[in-house]
N, C-alpha and C. Protein backbone atom coordinates (compact mmCIF):
# COMPACT_ATOMS: atom_id res chain seq x y z
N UNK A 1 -1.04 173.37 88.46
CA UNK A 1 -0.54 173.25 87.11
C UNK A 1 0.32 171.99 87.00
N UNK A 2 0.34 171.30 86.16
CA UNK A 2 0.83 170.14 85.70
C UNK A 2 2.39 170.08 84.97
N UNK A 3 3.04 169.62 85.26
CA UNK A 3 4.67 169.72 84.66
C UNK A 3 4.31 169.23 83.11
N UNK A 4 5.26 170.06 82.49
CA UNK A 4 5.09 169.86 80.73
C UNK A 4 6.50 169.59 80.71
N UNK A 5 6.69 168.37 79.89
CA UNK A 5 7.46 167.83 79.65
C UNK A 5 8.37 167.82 78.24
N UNK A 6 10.02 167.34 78.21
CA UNK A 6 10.53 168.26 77.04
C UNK A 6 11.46 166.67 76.90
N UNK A 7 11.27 166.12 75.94
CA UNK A 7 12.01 164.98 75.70
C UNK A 7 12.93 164.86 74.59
N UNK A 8 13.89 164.74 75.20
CA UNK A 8 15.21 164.46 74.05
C UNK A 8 15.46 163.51 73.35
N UNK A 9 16.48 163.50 72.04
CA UNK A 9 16.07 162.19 70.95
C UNK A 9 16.35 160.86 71.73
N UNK A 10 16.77 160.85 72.79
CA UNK A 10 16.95 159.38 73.61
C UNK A 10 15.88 158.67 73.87
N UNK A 11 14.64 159.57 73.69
CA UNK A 11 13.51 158.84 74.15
C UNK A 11 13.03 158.72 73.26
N UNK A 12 12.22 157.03 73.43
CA UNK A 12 11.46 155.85 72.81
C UNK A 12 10.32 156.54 71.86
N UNK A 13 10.22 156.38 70.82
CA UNK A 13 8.78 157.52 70.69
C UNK A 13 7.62 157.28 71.20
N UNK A 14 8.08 155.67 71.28
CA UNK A 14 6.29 155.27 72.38
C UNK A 14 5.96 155.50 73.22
N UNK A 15 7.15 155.98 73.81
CA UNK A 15 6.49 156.48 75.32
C UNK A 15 5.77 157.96 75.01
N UNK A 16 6.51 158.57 74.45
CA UNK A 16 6.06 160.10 73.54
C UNK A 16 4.62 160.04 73.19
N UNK A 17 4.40 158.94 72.17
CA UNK A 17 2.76 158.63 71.75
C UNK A 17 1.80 158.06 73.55
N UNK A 18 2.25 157.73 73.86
CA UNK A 18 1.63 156.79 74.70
C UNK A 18 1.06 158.13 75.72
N UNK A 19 2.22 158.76 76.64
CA UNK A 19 1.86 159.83 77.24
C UNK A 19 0.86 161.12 76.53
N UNK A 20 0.78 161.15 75.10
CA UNK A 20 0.04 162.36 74.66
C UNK A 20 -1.60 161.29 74.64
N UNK A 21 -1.58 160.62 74.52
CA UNK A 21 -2.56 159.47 74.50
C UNK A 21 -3.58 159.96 75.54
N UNK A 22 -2.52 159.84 77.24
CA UNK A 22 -3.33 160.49 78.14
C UNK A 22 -3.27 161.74 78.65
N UNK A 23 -2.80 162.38 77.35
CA UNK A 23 -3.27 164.13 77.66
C UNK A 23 -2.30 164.57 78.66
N UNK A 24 -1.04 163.97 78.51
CA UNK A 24 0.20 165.12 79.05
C UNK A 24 0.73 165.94 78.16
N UNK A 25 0.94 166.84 78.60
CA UNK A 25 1.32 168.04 77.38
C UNK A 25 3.12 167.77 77.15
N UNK A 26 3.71 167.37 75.78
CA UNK A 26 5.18 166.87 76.21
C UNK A 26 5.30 167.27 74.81
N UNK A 27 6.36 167.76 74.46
CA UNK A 27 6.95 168.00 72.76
C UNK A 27 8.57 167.24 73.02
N UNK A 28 8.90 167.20 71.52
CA UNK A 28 10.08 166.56 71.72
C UNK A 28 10.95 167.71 71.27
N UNK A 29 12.26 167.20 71.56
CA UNK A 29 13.50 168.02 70.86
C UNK A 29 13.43 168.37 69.27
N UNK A 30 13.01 167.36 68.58
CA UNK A 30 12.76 167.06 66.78
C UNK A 30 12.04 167.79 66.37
N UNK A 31 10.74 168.08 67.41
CA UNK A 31 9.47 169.12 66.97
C UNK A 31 10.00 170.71 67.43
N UNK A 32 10.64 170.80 68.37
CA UNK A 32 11.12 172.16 68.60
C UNK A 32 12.44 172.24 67.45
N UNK A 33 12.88 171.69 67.49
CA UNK A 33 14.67 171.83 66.41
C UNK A 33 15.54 171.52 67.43
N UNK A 34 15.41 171.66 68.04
CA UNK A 34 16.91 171.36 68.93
C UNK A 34 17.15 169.89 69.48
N UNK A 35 17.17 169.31 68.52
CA UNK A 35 17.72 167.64 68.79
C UNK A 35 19.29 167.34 68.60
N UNK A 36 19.71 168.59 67.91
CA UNK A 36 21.20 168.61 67.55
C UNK A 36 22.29 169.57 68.00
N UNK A 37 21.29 169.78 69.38
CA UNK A 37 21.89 171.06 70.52
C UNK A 37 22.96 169.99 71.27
N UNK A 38 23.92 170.75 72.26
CA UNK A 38 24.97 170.33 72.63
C UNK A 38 24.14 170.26 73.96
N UNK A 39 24.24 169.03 74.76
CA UNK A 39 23.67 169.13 76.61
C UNK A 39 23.42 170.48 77.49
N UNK A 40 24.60 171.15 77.24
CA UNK A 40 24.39 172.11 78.11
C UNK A 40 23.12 173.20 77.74
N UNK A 41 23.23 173.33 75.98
CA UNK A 41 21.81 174.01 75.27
C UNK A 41 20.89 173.47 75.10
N UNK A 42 20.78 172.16 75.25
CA UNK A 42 19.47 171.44 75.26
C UNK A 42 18.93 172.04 76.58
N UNK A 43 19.42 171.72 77.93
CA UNK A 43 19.01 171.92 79.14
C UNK A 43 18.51 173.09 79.67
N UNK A 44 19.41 174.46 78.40
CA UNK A 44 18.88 175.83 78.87
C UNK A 44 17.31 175.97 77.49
N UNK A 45 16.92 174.87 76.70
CA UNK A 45 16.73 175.63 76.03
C UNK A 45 14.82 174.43 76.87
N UNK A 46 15.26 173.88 77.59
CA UNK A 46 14.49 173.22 78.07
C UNK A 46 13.35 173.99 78.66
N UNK A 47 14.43 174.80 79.53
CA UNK A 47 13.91 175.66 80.98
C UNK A 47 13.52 176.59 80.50
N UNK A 48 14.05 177.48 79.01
CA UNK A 48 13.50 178.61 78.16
C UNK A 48 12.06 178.32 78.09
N UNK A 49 11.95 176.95 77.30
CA UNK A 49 9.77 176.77 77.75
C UNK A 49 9.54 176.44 78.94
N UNK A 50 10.39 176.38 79.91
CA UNK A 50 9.61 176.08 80.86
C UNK A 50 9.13 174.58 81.41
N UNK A 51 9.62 173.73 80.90
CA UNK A 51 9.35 172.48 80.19
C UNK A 51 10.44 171.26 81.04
N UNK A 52 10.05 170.45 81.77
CA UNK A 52 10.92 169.50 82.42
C UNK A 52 11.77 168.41 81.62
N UNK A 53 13.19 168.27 81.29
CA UNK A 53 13.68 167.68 80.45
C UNK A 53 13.89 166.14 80.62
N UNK A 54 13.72 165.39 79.72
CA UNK A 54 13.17 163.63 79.81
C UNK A 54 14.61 163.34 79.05
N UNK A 55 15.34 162.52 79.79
CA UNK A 55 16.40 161.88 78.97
C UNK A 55 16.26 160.25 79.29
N UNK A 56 18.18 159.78 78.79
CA UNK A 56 18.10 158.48 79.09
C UNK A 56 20.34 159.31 78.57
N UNK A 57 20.04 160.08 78.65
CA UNK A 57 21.54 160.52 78.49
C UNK A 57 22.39 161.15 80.03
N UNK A 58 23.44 160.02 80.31
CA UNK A 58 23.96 160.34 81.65
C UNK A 58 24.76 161.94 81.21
N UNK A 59 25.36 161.99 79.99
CA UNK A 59 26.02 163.37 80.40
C UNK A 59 24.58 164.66 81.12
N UNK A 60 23.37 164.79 80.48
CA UNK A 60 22.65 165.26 80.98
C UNK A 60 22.71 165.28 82.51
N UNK A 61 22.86 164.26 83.15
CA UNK A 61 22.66 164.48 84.70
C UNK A 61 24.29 165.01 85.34
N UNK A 62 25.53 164.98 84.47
CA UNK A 62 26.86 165.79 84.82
C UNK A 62 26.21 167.27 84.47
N UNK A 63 25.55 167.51 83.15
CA UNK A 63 25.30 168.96 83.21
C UNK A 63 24.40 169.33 84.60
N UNK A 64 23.15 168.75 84.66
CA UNK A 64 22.62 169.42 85.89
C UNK A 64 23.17 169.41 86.65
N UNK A 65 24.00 168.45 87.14
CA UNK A 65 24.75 168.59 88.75
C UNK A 65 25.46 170.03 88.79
N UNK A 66 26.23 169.79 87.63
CA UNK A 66 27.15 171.36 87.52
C UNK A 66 26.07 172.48 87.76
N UNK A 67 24.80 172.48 87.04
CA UNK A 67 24.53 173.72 87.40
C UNK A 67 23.68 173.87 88.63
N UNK A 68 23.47 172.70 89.21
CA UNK A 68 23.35 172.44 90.62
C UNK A 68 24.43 173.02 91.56
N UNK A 69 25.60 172.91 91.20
CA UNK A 69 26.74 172.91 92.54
C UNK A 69 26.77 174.50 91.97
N UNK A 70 26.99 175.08 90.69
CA UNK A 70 27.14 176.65 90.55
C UNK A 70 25.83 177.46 90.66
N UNK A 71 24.72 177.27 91.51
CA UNK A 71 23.46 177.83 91.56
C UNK A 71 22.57 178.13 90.62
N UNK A 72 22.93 177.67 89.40
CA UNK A 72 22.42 178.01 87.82
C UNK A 72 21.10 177.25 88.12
N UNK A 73 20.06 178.11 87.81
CA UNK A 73 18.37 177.57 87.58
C UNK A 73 18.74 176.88 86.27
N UNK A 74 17.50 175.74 86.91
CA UNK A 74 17.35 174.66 85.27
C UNK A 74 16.02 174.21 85.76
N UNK A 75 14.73 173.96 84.94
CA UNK A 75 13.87 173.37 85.07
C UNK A 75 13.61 171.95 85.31
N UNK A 76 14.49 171.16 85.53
CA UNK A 76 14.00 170.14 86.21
C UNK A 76 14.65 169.25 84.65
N UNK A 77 15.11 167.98 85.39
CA UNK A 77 15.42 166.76 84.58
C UNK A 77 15.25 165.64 84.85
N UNK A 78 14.59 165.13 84.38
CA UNK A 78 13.93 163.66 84.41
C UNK A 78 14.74 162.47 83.87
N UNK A 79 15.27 161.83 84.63
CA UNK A 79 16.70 160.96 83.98
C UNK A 79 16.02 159.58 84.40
N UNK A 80 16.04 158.28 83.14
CA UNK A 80 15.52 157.04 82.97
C UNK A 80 16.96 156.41 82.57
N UNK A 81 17.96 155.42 83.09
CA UNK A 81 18.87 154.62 82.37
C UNK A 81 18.22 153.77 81.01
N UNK A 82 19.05 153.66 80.07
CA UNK A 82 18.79 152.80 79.51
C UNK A 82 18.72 151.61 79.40
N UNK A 83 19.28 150.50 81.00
CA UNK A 83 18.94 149.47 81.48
C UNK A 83 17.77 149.15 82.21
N UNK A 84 17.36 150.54 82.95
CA UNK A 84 16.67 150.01 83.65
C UNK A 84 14.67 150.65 83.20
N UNK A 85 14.00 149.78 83.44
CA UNK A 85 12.64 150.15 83.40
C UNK A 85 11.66 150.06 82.28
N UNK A 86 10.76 149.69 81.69
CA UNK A 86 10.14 148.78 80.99
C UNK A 86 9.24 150.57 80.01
N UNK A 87 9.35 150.43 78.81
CA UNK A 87 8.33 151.36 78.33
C UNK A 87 7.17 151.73 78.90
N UNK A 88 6.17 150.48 79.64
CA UNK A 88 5.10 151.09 80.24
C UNK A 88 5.46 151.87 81.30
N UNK A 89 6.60 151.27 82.08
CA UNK A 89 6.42 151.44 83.38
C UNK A 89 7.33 152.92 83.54
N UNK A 90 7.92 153.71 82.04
CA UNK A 90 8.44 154.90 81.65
C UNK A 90 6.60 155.68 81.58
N UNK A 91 6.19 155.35 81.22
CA UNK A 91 5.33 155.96 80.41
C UNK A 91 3.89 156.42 81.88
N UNK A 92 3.86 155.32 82.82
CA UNK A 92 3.47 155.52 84.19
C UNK A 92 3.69 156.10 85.03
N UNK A 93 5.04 156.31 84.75
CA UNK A 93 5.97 157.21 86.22
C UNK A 93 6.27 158.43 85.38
N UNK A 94 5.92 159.05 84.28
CA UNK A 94 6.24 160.12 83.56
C UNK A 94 4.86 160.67 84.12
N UNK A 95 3.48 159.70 83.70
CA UNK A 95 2.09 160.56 84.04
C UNK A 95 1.82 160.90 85.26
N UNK A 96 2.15 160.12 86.11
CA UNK A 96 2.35 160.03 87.23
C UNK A 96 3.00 161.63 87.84
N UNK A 97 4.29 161.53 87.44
CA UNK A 97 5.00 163.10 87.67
C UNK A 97 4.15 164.38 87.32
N UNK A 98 3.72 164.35 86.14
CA UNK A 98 3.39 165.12 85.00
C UNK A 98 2.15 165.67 85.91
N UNK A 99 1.08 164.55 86.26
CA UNK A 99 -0.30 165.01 86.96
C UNK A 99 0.12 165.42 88.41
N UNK A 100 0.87 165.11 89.10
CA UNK A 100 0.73 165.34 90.40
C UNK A 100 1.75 166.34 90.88
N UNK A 101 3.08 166.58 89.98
CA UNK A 101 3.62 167.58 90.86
C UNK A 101 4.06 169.19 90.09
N UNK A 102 3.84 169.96 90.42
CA UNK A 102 3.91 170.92 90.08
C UNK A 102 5.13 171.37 89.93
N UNK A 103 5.46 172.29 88.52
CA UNK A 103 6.42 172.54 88.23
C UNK A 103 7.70 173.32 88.90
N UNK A 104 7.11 174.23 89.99
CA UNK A 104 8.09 174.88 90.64
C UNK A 104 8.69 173.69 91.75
N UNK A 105 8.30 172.31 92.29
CA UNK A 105 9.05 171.34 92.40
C UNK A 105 9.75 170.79 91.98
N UNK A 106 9.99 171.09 90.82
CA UNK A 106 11.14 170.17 89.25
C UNK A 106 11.93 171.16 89.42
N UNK A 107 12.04 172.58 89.69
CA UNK A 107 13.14 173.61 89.48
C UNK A 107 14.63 173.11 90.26
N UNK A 108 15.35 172.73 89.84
CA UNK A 108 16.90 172.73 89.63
C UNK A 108 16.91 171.17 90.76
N UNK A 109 16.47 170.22 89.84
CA UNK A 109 15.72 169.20 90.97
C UNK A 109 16.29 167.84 89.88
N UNK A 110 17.18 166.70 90.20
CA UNK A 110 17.09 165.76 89.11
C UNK A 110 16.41 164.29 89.72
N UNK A 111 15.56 163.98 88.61
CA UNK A 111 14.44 162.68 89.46
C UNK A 111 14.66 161.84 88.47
N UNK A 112 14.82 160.47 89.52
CA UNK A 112 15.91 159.23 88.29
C UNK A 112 14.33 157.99 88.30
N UNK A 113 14.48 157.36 87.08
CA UNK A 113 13.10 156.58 87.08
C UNK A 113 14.21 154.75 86.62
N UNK A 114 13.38 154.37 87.09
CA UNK A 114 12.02 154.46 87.94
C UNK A 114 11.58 154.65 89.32
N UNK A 115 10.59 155.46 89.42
CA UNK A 115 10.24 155.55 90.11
C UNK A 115 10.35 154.53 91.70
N UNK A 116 10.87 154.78 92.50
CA UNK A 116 10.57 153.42 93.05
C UNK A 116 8.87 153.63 94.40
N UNK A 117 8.48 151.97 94.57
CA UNK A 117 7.05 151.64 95.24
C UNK A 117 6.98 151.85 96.51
């Protein structure tokens, strides 16, 4: 099974279009409603679908740590800076994830992009 992906308003919409393009299954925060959730409810409401969370927001990676160090399950967060890494090369290392690793590998797991070669 393929990781489904849950992207918050930080992300580009092109990468959003670009990835459904090649048939990764990804909704955003805007299409579910919760774009105007507080970090810590975005992150639970992530793991509620089941769904690996796509930011470019560092408080996101203070929430997971916390619920990293207090044993709290979270489905997985996918953290991109906003300095670093080129739209395609977001949009490569997202399909990339998406096709090859399975979701019970993303569980309470934070993976920073880009990717490195």
């Amino acid at each position: 099974m393929s990781l489904q992906l849950f992207m918050d308003h930080h992300i580009d919409g092109r990468i959003t279009r670009a990835l459904r393009n090649r048939l990764v299954n990804v909704i955003t925060a805007e299409e579910d409603g919760s774009d105007r959730l507080p970090d810590p409810q975005l992150l639970s409401r992530s793991t509620e679908l089941g769904r690996v969370l796509v930011s470019r927001d560092v408080d996101l990676i203070i929430e997971a740590s916390a619920r990293l160090s207090r044993g709290d399950f979270f489905a997985g967060l996918i953290y991109g800076s906003q300095l670093s890494g080129s739209i395609g090369r977001s949009v490569y290392d997202l399909e990339l994830l998406s096709t090859c690793c399975d979701p019970a590998e993303f569980h309470n797991h934070i993976e920073f992009l880009p990717l490195r070669e």
